[in-house]
PDB file of N, CA and C in Angstrom:
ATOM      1  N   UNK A   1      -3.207  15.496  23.767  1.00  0.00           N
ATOM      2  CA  UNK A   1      -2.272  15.034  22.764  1.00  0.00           C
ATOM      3  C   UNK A   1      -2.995  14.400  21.581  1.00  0.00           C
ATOM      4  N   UNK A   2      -4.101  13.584  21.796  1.00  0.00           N
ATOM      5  CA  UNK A   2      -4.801  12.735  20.321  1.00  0.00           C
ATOM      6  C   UNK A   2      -5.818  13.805  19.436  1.00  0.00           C
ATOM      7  N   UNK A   3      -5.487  15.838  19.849  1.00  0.00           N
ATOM      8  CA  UNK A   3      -6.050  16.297  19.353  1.00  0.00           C
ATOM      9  C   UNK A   3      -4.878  17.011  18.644  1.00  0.00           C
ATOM     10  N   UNK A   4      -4.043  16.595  18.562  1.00  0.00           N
ATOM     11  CA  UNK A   4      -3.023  17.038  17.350  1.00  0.00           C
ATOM     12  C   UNK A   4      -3.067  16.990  16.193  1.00  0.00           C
ATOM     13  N   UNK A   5      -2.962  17.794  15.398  1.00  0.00           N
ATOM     14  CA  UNK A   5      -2.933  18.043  13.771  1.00  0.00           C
ATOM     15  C   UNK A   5      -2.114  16.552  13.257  1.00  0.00           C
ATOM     16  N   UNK A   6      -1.481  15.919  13.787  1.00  0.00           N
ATOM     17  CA  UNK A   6      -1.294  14.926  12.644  1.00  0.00           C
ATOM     18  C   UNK A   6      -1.936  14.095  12.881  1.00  0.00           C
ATOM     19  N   UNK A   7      -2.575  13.332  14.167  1.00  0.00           N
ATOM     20  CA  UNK A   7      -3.400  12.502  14.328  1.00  0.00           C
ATOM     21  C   UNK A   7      -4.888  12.650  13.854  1.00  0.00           C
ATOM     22  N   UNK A   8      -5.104  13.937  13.710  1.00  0.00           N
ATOM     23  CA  UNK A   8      -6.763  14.143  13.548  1.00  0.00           C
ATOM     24  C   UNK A   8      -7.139  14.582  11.940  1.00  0.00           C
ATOM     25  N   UNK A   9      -5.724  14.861  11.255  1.00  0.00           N
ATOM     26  CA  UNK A   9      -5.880  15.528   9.548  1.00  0.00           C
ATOM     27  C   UNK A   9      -6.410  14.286   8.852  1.00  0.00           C
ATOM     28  N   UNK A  10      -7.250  14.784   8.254  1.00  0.00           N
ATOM     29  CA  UNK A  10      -7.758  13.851   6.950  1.00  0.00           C
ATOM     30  C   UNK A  10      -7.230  13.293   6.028  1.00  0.00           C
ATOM     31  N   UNK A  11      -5.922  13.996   5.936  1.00  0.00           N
ATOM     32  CA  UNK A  11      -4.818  13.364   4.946  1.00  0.00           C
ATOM     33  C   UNK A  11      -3.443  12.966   5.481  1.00  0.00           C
ATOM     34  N   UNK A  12      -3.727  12.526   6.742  1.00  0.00           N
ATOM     35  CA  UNK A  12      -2.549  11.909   7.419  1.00  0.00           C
ATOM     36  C   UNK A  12      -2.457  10.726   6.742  1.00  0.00           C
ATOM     37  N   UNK A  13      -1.452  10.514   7.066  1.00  0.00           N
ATOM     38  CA  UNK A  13      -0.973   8.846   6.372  1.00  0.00           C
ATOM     39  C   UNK A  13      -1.496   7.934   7.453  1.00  0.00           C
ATOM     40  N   UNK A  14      -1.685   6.961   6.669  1.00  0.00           N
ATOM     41  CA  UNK A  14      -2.496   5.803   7.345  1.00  0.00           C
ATOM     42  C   UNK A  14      -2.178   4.196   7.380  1.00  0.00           C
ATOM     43  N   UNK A  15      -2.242   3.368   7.723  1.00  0.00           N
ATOM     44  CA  UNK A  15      -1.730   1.898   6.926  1.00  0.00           C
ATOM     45  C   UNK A  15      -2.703   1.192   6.154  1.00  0.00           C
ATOM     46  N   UNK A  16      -2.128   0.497   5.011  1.00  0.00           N
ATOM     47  CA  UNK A  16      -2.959   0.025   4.475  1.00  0.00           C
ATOM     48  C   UNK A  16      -2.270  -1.081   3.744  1.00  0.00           C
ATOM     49  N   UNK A  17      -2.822  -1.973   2.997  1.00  0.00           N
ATOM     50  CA  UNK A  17      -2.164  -2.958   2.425  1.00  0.00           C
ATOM     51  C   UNK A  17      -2.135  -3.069   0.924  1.00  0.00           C
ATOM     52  N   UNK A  18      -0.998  -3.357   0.593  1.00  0.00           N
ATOM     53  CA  UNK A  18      -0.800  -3.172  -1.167  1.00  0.00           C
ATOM     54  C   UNK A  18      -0.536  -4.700  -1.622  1.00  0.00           C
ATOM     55  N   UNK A  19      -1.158  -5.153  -3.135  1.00  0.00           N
ATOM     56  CA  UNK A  19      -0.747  -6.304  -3.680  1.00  0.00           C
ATOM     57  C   UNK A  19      -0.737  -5.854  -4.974  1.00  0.00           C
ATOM     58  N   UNK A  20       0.247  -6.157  -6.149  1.00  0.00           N
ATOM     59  CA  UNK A  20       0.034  -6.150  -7.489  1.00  0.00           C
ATOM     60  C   UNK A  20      -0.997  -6.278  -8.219  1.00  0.00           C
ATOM     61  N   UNK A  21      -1.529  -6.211  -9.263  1.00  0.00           N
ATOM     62  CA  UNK A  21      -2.681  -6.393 -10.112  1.00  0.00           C
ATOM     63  C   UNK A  21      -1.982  -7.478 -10.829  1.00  0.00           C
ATOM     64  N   UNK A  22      -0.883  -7.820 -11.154  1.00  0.00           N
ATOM     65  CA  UNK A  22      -0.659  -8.641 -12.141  1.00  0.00           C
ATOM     66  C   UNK A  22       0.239  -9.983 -10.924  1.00  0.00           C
ATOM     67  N   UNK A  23      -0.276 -10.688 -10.511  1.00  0.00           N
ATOM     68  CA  UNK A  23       0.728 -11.773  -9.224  1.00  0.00           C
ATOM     69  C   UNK A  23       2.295 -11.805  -9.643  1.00  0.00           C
ATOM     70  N   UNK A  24       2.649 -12.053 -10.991  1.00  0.00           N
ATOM     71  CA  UNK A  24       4.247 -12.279 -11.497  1.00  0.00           C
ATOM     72  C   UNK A  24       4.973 -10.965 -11.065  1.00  0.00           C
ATOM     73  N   UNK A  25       4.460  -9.737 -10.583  1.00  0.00           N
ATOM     74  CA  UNK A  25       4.950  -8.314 -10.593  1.00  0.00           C
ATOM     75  C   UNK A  25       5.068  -8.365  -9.267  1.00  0.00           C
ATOM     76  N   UNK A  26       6.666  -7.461  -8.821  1.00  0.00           N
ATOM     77  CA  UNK A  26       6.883  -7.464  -7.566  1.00  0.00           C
ATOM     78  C   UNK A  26       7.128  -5.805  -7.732  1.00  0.00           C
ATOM     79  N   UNK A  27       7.421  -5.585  -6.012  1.00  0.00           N
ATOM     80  CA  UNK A  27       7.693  -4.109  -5.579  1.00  0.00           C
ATOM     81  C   UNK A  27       8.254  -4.066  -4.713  1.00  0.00           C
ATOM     82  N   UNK A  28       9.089  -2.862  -4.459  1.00  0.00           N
ATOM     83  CA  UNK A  28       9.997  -2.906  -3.216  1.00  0.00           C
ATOM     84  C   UNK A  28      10.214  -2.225  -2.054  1.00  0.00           C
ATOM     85  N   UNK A  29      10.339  -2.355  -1.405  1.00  0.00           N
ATOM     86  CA  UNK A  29      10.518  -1.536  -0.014  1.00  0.00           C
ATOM     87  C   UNK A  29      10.664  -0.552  -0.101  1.00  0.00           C
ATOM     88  N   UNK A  30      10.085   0.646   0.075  1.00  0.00           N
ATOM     89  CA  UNK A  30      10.924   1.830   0.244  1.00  0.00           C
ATOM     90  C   UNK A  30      10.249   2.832  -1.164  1.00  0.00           C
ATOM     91  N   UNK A  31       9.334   2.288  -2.038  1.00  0.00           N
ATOM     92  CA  UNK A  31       8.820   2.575  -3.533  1.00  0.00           C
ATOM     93  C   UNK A  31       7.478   3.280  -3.275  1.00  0.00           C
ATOM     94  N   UNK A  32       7.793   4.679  -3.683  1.00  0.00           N
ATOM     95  CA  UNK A  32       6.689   5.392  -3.553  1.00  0.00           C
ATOM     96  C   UNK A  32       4.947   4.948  -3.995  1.00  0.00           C
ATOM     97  N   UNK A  33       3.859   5.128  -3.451  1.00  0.00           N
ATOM     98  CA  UNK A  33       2.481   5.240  -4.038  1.00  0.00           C
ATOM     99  C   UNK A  33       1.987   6.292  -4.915  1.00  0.00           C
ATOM    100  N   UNK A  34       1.742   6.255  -5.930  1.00  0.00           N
ATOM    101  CA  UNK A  34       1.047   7.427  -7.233  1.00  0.00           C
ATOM    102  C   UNK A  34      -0.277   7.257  -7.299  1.00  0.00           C
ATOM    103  N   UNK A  35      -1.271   8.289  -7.495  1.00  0.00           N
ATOM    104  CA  UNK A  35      -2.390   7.750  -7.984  1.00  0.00           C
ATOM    105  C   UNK A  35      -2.173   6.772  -9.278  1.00  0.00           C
ATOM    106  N   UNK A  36      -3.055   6.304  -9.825  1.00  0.00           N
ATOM    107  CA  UNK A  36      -2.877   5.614 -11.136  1.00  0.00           C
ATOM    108  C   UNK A  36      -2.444   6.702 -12.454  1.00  0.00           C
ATOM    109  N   UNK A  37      -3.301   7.608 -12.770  1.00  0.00           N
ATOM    110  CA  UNK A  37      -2.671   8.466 -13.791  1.00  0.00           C
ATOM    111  C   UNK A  37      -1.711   9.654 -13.652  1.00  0.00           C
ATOM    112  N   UNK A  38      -1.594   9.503 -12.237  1.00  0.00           N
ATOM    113  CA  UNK A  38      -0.085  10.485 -11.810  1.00  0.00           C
ATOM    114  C   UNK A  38       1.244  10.282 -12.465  1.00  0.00           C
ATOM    115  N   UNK A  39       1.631  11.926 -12.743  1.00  0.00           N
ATOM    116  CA  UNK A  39       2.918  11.495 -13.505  1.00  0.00           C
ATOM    117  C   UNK A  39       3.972  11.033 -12.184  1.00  0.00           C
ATOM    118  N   UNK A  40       4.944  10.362 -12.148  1.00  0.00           N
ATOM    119  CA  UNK A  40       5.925   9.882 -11.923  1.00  0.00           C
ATOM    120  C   UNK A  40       6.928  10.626 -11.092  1.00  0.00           C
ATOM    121  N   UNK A  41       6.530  12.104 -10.012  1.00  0.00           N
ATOM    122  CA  UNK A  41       7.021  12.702  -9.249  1.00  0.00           C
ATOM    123  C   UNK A  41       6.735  12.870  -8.204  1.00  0.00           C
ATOM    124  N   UNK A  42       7.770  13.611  -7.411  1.00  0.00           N
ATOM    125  CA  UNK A  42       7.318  13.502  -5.916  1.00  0.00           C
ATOM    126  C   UNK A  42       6.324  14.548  -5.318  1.00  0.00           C
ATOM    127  N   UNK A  43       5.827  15.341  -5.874  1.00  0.00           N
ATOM    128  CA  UNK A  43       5.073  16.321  -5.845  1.00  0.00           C
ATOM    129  C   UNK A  43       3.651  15.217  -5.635  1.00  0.00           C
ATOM    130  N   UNK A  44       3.184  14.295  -6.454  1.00  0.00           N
ATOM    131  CA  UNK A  44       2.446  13.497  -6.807  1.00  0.00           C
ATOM    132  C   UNK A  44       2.492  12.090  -5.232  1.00  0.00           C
ATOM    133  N   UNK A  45       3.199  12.431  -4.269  1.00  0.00           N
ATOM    134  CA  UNK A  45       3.244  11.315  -3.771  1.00  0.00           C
ATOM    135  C   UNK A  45       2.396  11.057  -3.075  1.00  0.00           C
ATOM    136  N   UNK A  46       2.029  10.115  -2.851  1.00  0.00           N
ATOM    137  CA  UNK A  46       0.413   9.877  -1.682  1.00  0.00           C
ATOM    138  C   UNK A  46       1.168   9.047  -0.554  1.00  0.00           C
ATOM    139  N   UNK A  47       2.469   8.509  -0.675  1.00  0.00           N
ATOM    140  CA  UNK A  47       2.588   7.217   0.056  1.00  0.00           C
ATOM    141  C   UNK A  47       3.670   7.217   0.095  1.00  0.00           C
ATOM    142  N   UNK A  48       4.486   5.914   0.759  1.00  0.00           N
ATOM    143  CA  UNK A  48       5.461   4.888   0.696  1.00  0.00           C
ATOM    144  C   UNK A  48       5.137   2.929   1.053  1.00  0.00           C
ATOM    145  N   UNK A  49       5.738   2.361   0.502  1.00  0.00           N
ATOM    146  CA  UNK A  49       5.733   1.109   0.784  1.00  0.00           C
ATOM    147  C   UNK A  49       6.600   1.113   2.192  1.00  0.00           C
ATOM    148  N   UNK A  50       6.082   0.262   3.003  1.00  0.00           N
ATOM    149  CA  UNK A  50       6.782   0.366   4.281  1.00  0.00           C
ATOM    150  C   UNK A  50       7.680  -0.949   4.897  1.00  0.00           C
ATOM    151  N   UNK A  51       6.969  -1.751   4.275  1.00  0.00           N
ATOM    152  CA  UNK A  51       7.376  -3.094   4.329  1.00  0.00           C
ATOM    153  C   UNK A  51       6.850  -3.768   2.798  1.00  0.00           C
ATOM    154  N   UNK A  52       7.598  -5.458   2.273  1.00  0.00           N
ATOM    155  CA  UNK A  52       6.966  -6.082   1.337  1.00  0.00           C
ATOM    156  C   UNK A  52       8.378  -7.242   1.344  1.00  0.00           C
ATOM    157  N   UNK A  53       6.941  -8.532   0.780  1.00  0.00           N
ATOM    158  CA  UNK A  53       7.905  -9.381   0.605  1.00  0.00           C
ATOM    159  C   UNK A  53       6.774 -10.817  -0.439  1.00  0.00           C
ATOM    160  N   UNK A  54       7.493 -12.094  -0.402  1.00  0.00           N
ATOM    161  CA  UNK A  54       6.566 -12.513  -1.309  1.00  0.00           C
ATOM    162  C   UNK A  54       5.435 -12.988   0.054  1.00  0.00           C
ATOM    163  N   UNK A  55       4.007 -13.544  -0.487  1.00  0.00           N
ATOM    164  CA  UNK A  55       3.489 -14.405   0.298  1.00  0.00           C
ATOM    165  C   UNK A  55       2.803 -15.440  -0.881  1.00  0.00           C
ATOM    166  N   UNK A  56       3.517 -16.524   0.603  1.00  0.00           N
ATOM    167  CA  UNK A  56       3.106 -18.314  -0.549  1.00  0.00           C
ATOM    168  C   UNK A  56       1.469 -18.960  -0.093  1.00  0.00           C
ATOM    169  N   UNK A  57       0.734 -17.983   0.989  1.00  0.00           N
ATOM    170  CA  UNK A  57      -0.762 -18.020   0.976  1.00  0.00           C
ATOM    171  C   UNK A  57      -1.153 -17.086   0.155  1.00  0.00           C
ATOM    172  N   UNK A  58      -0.765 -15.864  -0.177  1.00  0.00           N
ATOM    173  CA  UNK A  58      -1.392 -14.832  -1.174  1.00  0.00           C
ATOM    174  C   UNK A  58      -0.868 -15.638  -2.897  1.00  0.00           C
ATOM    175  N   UNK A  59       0.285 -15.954  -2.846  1.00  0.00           N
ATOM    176  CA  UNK A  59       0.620 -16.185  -3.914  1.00  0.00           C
ATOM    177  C   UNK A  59       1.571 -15.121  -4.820  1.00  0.00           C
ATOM    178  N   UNK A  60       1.772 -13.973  -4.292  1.00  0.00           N
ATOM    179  CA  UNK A  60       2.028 -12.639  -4.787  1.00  0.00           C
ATOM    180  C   UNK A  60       2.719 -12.168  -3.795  1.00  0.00           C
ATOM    181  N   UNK A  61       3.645 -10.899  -4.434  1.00  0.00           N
ATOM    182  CA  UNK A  61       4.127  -9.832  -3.675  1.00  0.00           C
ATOM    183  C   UNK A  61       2.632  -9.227  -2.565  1.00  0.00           C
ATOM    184  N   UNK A  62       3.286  -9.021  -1.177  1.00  0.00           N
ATOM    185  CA  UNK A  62       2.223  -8.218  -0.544  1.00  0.00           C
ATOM    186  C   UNK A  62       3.297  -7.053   0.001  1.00  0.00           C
ATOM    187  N   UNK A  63       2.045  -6.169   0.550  1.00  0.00           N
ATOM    188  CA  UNK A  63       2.874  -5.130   1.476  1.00  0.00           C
ATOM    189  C   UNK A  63       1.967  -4.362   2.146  1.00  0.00           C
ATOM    190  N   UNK A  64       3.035  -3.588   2.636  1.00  0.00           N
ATOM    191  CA  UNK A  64       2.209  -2.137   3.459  1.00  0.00           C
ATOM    192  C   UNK A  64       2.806  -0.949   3.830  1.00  0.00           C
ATOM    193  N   UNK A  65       1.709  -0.279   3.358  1.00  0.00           N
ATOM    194  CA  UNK A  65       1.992   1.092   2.974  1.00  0.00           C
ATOM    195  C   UNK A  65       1.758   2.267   4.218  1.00  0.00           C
ATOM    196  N   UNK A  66       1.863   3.212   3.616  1.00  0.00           N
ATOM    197  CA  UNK A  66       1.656   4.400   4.860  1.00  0.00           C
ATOM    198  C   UNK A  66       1.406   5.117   3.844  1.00  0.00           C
ATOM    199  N   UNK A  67       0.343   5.574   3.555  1.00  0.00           N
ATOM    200  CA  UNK A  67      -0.844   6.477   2.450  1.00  0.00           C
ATOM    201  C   UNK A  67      -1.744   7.606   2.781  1.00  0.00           C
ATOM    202  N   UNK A  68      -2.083   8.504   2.344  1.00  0.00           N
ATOM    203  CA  UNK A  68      -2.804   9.588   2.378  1.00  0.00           C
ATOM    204  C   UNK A  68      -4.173   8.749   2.641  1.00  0.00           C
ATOM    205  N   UNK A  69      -5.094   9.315   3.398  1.00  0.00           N
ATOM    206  CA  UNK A  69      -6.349   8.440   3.721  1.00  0.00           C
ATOM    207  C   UNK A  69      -6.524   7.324   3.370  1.00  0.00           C
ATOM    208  N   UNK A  70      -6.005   6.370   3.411  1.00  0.00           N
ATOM    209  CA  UNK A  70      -5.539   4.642   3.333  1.00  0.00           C
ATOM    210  C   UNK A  70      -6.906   4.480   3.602  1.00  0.00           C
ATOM    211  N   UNK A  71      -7.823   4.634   4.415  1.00  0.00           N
ATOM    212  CA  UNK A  71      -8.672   3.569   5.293  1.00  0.00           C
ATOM    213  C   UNK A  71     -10.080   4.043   4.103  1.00  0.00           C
ATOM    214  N   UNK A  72     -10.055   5.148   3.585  1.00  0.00           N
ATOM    215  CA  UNK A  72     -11.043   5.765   2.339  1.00  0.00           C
ATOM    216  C   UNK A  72     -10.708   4.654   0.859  1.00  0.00           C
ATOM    217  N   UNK A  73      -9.670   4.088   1.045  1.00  0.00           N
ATOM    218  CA  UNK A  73      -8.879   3.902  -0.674  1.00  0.00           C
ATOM    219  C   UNK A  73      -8.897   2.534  -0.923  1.00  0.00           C
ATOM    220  N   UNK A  74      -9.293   1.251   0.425  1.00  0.00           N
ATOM    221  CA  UNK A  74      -9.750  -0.188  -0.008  1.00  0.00           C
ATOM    222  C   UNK A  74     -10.056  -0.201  -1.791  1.00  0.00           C
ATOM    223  N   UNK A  75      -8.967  -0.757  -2.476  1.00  0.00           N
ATOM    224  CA  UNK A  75      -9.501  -0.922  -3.770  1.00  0.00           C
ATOM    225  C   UNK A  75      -9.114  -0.288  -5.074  1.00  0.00           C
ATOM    226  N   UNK A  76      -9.177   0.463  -4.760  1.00  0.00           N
ATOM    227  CA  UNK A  76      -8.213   1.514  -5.369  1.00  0.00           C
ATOM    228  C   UNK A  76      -6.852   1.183  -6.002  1.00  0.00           C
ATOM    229  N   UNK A  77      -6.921   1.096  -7.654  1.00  0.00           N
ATOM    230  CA  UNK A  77      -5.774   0.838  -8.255  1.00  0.00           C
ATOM    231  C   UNK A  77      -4.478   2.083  -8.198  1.00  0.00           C
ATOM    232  N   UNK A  78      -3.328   1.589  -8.504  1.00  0.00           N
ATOM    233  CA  UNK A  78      -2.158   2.732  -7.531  1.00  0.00           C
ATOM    234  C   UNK A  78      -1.040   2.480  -8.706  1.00  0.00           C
ATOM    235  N   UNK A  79       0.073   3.159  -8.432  1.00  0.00           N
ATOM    236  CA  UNK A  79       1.141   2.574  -8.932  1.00  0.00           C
ATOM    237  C   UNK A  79       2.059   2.879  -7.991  1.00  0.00           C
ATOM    238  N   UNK A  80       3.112   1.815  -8.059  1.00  0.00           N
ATOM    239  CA  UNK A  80       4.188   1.973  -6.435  1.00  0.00           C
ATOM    240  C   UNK A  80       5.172   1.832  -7.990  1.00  0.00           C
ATOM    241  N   UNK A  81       5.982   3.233  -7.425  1.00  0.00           N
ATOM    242  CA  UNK A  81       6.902   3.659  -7.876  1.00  0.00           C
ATOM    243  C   UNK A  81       8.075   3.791  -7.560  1.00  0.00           C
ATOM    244  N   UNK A  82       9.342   3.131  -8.216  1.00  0.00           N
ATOM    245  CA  UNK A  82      10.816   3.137  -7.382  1.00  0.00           C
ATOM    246  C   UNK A  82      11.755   4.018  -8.643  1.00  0.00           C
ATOM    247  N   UNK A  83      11.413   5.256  -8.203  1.00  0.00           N
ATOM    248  CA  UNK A  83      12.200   6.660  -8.825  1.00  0.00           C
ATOM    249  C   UNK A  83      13.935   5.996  -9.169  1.00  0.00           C
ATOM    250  N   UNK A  84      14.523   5.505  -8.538  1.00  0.00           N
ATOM    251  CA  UNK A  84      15.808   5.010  -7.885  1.00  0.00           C
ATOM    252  C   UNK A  84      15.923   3.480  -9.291  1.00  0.00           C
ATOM    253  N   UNK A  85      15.242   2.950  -9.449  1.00  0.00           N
ATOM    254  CA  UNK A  85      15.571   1.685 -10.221  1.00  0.00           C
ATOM    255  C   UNK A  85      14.576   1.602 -11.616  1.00  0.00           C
ATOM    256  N   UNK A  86      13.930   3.103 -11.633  1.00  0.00           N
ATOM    257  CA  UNK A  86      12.928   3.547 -12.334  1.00  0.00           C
ATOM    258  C   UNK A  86      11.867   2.060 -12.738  1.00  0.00           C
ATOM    259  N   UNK A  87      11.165   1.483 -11.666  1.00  0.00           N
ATOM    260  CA  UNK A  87      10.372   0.784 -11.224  1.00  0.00           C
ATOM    261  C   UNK A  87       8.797   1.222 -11.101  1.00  0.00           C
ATOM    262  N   UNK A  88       8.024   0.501 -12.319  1.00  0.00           N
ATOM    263  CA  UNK A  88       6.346   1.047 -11.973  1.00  0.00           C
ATOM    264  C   UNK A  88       5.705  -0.306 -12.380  1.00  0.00           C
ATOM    265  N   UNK A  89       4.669  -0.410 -10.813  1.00  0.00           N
ATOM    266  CA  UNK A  89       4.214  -1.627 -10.491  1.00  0.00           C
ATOM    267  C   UNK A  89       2.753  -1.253 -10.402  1.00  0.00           C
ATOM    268  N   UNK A  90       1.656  -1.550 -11.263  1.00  0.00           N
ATOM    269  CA  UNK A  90       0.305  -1.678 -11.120  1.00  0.00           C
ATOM    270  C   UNK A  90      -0.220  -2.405  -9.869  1.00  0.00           C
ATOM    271  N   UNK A  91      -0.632  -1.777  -8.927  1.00  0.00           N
ATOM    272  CA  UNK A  91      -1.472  -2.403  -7.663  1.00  0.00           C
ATOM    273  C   UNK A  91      -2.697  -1.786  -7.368  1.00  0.00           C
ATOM    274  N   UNK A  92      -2.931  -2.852  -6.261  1.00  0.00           N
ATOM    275  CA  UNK A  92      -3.758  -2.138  -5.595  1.00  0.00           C
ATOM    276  C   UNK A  92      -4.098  -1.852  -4.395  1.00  0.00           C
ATOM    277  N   UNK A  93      -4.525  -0.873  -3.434  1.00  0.00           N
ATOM    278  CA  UNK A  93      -4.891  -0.628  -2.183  1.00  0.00           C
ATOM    279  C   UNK A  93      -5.393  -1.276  -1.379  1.00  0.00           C
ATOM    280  N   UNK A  94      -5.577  -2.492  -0.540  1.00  0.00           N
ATOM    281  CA  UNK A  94      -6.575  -2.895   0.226  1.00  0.00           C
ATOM    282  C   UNK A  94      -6.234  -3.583   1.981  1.00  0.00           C
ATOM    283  N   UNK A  95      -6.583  -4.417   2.386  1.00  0.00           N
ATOM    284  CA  UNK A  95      -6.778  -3.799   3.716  1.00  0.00           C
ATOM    285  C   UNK A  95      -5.054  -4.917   4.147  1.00  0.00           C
ATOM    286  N   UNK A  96      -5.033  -4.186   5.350  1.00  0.00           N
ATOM    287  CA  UNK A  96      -3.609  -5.030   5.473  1.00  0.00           C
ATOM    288  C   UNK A  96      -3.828  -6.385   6.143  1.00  0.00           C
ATOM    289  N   UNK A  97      -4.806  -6.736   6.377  1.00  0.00           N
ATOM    290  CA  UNK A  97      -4.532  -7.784   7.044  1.00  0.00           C
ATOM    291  C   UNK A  97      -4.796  -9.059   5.526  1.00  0.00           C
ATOM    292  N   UNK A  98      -4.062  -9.622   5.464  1.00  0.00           N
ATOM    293  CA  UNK A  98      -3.797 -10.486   4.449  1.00  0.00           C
ATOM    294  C   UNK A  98      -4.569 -12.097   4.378  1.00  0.00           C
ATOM    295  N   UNK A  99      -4.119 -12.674   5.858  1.00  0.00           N
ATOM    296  CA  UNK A  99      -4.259 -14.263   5.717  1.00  0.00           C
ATOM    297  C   UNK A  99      -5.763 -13.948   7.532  1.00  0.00           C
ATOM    298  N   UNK A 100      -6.769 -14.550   7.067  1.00  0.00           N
ATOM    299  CA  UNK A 100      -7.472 -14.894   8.058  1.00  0.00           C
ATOM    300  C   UNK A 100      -8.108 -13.544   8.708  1.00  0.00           C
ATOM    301  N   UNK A 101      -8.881 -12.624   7.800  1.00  0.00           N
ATOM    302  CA  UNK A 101      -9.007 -11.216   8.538  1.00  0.00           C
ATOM    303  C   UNK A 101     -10.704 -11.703   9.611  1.00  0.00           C
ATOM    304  N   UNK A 102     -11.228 -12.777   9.642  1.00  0.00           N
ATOM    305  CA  UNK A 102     -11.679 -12.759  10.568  1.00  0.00           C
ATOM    306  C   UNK A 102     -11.856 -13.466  11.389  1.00  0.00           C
ATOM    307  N   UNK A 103     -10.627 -14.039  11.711  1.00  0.00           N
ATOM    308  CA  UNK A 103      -9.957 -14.238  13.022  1.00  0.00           C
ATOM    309  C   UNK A 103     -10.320 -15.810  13.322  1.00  0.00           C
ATOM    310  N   UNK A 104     -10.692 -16.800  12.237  1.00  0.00           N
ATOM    311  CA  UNK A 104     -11.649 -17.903  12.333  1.00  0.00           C
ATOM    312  C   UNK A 104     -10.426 -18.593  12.736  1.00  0.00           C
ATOM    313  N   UNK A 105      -9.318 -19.156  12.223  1.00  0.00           N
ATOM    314  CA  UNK A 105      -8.626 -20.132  12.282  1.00  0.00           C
ATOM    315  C   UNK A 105      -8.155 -20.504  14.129  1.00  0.00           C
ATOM    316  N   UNK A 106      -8.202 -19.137  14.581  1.00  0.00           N
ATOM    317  CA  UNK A 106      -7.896 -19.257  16.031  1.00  0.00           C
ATOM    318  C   UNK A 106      -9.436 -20.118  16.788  1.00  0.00           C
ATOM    319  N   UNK A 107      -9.918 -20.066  16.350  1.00  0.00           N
ATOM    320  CA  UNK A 107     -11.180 -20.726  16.816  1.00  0.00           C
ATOM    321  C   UNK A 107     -11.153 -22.101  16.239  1.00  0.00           C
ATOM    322  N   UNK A 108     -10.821 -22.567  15.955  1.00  0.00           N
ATOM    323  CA  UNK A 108     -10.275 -24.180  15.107  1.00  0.00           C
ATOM    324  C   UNK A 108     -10.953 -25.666  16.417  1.00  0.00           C
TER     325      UNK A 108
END
């Protein structure tokens, strides 16, 4: 079974974590991923936002996505796009774990 075409493709979707480039800019659930100079269709889609909400340790909208090789794209500026409320949010790609990615605080 873990030699199945969707688990093993290179361009399976993946998780990854999204934050704005600009902190005052939010995005919403459900709002497609574009490359950065992609026009504004679904032909163009790499992604979806899967979850998002604010965070008062980030300071900013965070989220997470489900992306075309996510785990290649750490960094990577994006635009999350909401076709529906015609919504375009400058972000960027990076890893999902947000608050404490190495694990110190449990060791306190």
């Amino acid at each position: 079974m873990l030699d199945r075409e969707g688990l093993v493709a290179e361009d399976r979707p993946s998780l990854v974590g999204v934050v704005p480039l600009d902190p005052t800019t939010t995005f919403r659930t459900g709002s497609h991923i574009l490359k950065k100079d992609d026009a504004a269709t679904l032909e163009n889609d790499q992604g979806y936002v899967s979850s998002s909400g604010f965070s008062p340790h980030v300071g900013s909208t965070i989220g997470l996505a489900l992306v075309k090789r996510a785990h290649l794209r750490h960094g990577e500026e994006v635009v999350v796009w909401n076709g529906l409320r015609k919504e375009f949010t400058a972000a960027r790609l990076c890893d999902p774990i947000f608050v404490d990615p190495a694990n110190e605080k449990l060791h306190v």
